[in-house]
PDB file of N, CA and C in Angstrom:
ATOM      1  N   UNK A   1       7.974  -2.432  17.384  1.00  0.00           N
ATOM      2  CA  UNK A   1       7.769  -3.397  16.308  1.00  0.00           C
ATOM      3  C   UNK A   1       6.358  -3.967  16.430  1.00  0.00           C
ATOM      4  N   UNK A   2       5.419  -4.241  15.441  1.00  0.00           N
ATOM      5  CA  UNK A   2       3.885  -4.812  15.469  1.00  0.00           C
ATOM      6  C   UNK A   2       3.927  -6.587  15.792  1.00  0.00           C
ATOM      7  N   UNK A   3       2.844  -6.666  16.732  1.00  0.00           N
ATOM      8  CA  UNK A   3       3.073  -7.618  16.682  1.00  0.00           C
ATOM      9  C   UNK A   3       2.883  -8.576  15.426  1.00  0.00           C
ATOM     10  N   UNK A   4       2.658  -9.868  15.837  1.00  0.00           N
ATOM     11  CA  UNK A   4       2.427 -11.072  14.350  1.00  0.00           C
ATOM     12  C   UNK A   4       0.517 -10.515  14.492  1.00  0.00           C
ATOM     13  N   UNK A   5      -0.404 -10.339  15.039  1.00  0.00           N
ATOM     14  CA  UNK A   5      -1.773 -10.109  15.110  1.00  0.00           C
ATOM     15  C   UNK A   5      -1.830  -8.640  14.232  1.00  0.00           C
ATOM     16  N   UNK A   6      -0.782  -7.310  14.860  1.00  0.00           N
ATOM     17  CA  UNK A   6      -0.788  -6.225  14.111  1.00  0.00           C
ATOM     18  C   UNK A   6      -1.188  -6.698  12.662  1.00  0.00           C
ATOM     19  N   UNK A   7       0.392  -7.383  12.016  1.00  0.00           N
ATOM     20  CA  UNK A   7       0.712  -7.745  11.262  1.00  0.00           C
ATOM     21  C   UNK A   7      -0.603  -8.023  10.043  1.00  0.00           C
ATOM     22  N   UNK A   8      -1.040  -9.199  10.807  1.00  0.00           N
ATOM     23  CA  UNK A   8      -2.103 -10.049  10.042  1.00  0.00           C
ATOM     24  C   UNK A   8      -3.240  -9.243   9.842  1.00  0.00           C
ATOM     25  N   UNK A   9      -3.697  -8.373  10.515  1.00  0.00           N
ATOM     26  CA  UNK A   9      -5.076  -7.403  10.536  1.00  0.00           C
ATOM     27  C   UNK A   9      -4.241  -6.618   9.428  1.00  0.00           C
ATOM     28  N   UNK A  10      -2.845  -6.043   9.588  1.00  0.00           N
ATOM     29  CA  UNK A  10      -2.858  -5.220   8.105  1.00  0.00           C
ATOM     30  C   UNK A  10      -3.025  -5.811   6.995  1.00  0.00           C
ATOM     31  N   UNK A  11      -2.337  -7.006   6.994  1.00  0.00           N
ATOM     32  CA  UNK A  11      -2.505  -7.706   5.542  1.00  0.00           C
ATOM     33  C   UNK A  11      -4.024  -8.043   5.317  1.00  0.00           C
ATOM     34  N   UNK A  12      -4.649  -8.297   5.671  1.00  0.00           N
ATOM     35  CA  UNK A  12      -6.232  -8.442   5.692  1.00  0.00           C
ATOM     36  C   UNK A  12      -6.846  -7.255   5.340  1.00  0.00           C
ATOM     37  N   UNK A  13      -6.721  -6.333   6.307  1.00  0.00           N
ATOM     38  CA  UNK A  13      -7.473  -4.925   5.866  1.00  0.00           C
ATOM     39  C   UNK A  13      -6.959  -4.609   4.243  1.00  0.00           C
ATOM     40  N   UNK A  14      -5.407  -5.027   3.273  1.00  0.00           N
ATOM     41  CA  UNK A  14      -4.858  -4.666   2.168  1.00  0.00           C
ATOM     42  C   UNK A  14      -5.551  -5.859   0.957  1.00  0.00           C
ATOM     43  N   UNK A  15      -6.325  -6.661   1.788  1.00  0.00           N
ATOM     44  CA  UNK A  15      -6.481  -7.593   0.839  1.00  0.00           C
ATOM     45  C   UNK A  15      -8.137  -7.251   0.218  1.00  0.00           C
ATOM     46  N   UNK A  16      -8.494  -7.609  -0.611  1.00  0.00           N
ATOM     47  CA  UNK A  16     -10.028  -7.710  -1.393  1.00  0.00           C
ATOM     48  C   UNK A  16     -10.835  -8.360  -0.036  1.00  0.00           C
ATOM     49  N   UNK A  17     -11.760  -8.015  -0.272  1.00  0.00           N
ATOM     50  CA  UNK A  17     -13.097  -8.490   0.107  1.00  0.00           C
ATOM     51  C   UNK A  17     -13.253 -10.168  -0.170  1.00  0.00           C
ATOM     52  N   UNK A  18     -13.135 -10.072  -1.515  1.00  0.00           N
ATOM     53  CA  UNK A  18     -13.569 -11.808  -2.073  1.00  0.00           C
ATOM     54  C   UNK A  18     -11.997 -12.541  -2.118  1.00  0.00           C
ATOM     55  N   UNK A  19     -11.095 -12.274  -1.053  1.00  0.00           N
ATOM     56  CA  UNK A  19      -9.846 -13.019  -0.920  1.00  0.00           C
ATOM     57  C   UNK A  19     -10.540 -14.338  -0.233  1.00  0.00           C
ATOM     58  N   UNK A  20      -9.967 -15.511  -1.122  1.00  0.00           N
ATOM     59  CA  UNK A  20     -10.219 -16.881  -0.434  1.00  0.00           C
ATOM     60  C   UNK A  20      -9.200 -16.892   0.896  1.00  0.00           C
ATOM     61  N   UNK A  21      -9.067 -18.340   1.614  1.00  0.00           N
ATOM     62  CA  UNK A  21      -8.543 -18.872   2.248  1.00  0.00           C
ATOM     63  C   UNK A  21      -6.903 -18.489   1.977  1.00  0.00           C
ATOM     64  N   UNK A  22      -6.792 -19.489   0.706  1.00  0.00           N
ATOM     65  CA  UNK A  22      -5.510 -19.519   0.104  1.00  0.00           C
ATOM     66  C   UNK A  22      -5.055 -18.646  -0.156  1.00  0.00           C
ATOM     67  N   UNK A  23      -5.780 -17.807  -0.782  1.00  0.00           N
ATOM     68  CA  UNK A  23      -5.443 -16.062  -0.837  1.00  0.00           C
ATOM     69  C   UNK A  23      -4.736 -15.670   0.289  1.00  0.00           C
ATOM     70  N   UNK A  24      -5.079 -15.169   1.067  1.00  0.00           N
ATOM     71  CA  UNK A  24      -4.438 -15.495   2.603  1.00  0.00           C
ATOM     72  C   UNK A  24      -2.902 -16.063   3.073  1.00  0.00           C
ATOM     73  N   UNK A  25      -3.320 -17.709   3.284  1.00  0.00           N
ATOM     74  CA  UNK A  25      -2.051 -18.453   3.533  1.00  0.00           C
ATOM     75  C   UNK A  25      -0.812 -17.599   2.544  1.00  0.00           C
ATOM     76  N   UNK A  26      -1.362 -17.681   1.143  1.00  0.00           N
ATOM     77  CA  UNK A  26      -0.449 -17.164   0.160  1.00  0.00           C
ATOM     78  C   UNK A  26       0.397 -15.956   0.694  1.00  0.00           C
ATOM     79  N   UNK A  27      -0.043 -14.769   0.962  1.00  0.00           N
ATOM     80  CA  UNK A  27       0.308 -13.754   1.271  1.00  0.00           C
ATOM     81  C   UNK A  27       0.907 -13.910   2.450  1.00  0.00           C
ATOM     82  N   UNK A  28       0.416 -14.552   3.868  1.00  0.00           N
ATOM     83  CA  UNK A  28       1.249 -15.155   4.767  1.00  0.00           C
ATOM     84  C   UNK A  28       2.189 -15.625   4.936  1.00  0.00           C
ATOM     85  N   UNK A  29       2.539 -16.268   3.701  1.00  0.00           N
ATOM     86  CA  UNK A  29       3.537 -17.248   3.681  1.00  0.00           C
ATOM     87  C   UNK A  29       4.645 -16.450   2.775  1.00  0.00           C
ATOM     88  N   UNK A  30       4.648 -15.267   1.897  1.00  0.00           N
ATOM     89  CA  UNK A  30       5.493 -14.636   0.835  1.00  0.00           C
ATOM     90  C   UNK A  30       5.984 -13.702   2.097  1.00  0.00           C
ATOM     91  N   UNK A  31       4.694 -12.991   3.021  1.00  0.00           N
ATOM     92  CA  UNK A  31       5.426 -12.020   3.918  1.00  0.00           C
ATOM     93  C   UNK A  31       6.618 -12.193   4.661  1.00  0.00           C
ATOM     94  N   UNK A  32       6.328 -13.715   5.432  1.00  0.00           N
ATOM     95  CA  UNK A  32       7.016 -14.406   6.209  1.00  0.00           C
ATOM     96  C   UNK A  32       8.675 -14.292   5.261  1.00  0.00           C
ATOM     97  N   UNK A  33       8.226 -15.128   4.143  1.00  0.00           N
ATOM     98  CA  UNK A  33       9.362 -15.693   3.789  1.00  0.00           C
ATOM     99  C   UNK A  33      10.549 -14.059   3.628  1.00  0.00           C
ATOM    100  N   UNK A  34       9.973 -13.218   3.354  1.00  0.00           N
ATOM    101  CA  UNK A  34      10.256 -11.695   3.477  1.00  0.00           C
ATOM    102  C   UNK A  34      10.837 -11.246   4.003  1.00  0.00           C
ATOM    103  N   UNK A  35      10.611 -11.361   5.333  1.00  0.00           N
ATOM    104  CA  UNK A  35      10.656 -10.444   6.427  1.00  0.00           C
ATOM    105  C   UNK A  35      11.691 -11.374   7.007  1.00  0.00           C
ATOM    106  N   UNK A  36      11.928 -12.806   6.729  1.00  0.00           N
ATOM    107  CA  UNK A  36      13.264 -13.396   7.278  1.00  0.00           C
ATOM    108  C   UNK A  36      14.353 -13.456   6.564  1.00  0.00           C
ATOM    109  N   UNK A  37      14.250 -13.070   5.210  1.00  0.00           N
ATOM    110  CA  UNK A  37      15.639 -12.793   3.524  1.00  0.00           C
ATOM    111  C   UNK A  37      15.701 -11.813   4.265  1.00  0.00           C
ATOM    112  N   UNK A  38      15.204 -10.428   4.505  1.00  0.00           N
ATOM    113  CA  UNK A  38      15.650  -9.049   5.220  1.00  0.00           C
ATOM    114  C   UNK A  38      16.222  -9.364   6.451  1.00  0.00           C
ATOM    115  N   UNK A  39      15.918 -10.240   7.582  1.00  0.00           N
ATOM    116  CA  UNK A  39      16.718 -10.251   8.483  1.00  0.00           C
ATOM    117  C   UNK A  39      17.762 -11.186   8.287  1.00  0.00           C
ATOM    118  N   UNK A  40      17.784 -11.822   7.708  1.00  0.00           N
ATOM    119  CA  UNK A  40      19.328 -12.520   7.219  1.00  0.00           C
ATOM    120  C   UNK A  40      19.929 -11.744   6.617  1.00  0.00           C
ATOM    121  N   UNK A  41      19.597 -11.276   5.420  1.00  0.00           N
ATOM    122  CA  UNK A  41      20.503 -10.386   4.898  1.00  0.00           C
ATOM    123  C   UNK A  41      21.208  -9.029   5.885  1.00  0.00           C
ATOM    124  N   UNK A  42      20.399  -9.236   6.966  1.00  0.00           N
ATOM    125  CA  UNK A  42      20.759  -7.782   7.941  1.00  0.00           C
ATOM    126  C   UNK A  42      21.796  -8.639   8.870  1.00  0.00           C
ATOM    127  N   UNK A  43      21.695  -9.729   9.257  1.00  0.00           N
ATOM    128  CA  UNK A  43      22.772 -10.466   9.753  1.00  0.00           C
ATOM    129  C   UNK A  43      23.817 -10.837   9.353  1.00  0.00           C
ATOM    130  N   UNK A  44      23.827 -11.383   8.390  1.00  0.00           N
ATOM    131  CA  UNK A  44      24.827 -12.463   7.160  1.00  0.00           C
ATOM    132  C   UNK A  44      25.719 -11.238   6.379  1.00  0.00           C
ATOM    133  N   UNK A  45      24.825  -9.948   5.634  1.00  0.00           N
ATOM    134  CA  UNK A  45      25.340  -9.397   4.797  1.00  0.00           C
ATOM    135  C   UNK A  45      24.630  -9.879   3.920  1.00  0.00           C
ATOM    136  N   UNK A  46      24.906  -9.559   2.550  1.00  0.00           N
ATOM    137  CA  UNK A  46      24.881  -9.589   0.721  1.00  0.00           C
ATOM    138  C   UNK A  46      25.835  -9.934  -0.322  1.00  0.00           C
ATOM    139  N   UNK A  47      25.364 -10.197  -0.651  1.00  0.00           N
ATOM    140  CA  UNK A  47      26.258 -10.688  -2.583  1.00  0.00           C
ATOM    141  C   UNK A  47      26.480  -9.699  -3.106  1.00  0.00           C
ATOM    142  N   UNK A  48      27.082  -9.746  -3.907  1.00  0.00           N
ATOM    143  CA  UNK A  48      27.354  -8.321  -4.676  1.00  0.00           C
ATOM    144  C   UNK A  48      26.358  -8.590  -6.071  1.00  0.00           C
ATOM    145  N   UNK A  49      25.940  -8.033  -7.004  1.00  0.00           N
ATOM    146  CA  UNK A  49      25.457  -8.851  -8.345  1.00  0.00           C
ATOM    147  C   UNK A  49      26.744  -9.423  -8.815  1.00  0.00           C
ATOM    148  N   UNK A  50      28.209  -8.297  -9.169  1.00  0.00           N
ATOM    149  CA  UNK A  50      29.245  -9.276  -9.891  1.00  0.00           C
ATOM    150  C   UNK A  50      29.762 -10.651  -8.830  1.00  0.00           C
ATOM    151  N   UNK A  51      29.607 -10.886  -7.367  1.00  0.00           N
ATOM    152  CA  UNK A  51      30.229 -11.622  -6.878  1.00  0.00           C
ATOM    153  C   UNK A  51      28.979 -12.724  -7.865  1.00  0.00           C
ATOM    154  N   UNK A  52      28.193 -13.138  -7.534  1.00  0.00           N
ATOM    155  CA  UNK A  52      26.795 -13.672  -7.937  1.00  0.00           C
ATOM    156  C   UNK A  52      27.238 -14.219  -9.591  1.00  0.00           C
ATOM    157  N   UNK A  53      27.555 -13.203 -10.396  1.00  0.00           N
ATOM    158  CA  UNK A  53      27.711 -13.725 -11.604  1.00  0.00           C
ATOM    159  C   UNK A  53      28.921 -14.304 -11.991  1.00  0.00           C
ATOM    160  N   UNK A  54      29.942 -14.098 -11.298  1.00  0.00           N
ATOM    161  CA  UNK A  54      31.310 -14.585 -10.980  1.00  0.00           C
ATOM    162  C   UNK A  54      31.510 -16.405 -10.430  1.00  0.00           C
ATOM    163  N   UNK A  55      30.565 -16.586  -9.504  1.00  0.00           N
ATOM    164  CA  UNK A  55      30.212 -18.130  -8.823  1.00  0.00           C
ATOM    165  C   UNK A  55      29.336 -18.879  -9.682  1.00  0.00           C
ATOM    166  N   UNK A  56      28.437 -17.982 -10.264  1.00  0.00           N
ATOM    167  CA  UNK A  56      27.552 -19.026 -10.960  1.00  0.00           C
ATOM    168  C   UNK A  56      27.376 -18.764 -12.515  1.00  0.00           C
ATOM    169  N   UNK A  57      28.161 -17.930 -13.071  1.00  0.00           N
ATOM    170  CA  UNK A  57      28.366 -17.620 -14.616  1.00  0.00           C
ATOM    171  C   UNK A  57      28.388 -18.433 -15.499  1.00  0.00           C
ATOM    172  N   UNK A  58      29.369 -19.400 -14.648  1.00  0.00           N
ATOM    173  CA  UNK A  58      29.873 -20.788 -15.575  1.00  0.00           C
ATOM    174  C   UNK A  58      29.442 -21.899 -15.728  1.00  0.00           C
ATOM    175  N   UNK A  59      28.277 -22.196 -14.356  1.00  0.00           N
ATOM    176  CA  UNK A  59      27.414 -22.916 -14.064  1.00  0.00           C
ATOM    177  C   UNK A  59      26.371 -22.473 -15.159  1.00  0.00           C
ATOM    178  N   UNK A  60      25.648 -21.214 -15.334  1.00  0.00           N
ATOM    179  CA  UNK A  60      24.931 -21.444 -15.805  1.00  0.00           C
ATOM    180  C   UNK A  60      24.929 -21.443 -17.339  1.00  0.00           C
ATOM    181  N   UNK A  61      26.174 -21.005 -17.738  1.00  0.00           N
ATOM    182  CA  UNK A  61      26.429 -21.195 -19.676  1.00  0.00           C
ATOM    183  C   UNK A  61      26.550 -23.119 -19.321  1.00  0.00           C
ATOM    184  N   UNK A  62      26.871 -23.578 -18.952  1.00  0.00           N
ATOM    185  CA  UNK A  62      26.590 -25.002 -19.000  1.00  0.00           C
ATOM    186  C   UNK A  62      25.656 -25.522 -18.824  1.00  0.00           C
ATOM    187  N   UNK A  63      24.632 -25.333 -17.717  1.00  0.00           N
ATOM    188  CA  UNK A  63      23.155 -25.654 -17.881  1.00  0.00           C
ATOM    189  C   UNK A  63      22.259 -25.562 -19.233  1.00  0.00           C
ATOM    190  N   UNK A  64      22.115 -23.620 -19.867  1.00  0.00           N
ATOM    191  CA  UNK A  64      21.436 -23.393 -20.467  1.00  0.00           C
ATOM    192  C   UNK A  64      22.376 -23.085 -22.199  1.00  0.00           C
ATOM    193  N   UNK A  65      23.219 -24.190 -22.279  1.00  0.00           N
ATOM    194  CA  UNK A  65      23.611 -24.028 -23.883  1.00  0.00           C
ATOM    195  C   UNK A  65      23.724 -25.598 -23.721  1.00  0.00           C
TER     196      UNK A  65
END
């Protein structure tokens, strides 16, 4: 597995030249959030889409009508 340094030199080498700062954090922070939905989901399991629309179907015809 790469380390978190691997990591960061790839995302850098994939990024533009004229990437700001934030540019950066940004991408840091989407990878992260990424790479821990995949390991939860590899722990926890998944939703189904119908379980998903089944729990919140009704919720959301009441929100958005």
């Amino acid at each position: 597995m790469p380390t978190a340094i691997a990591k960061v030199k790839t995302l850098l080498d994939r990024l533009p030249e004229n990437s700001h700062l934030e540019d950066i954090q940004y991408h840091l922070y989407v990878m992260e959030k990424i790479q821990r939905g995949l390991q939860r989901a590899k722990e926890e399991g998944t939703v189904s889409q119908p379980d998903v629309e089944q729990k919140f179907g009704n919720f959301l015809i009441k929100v958005f009508v």
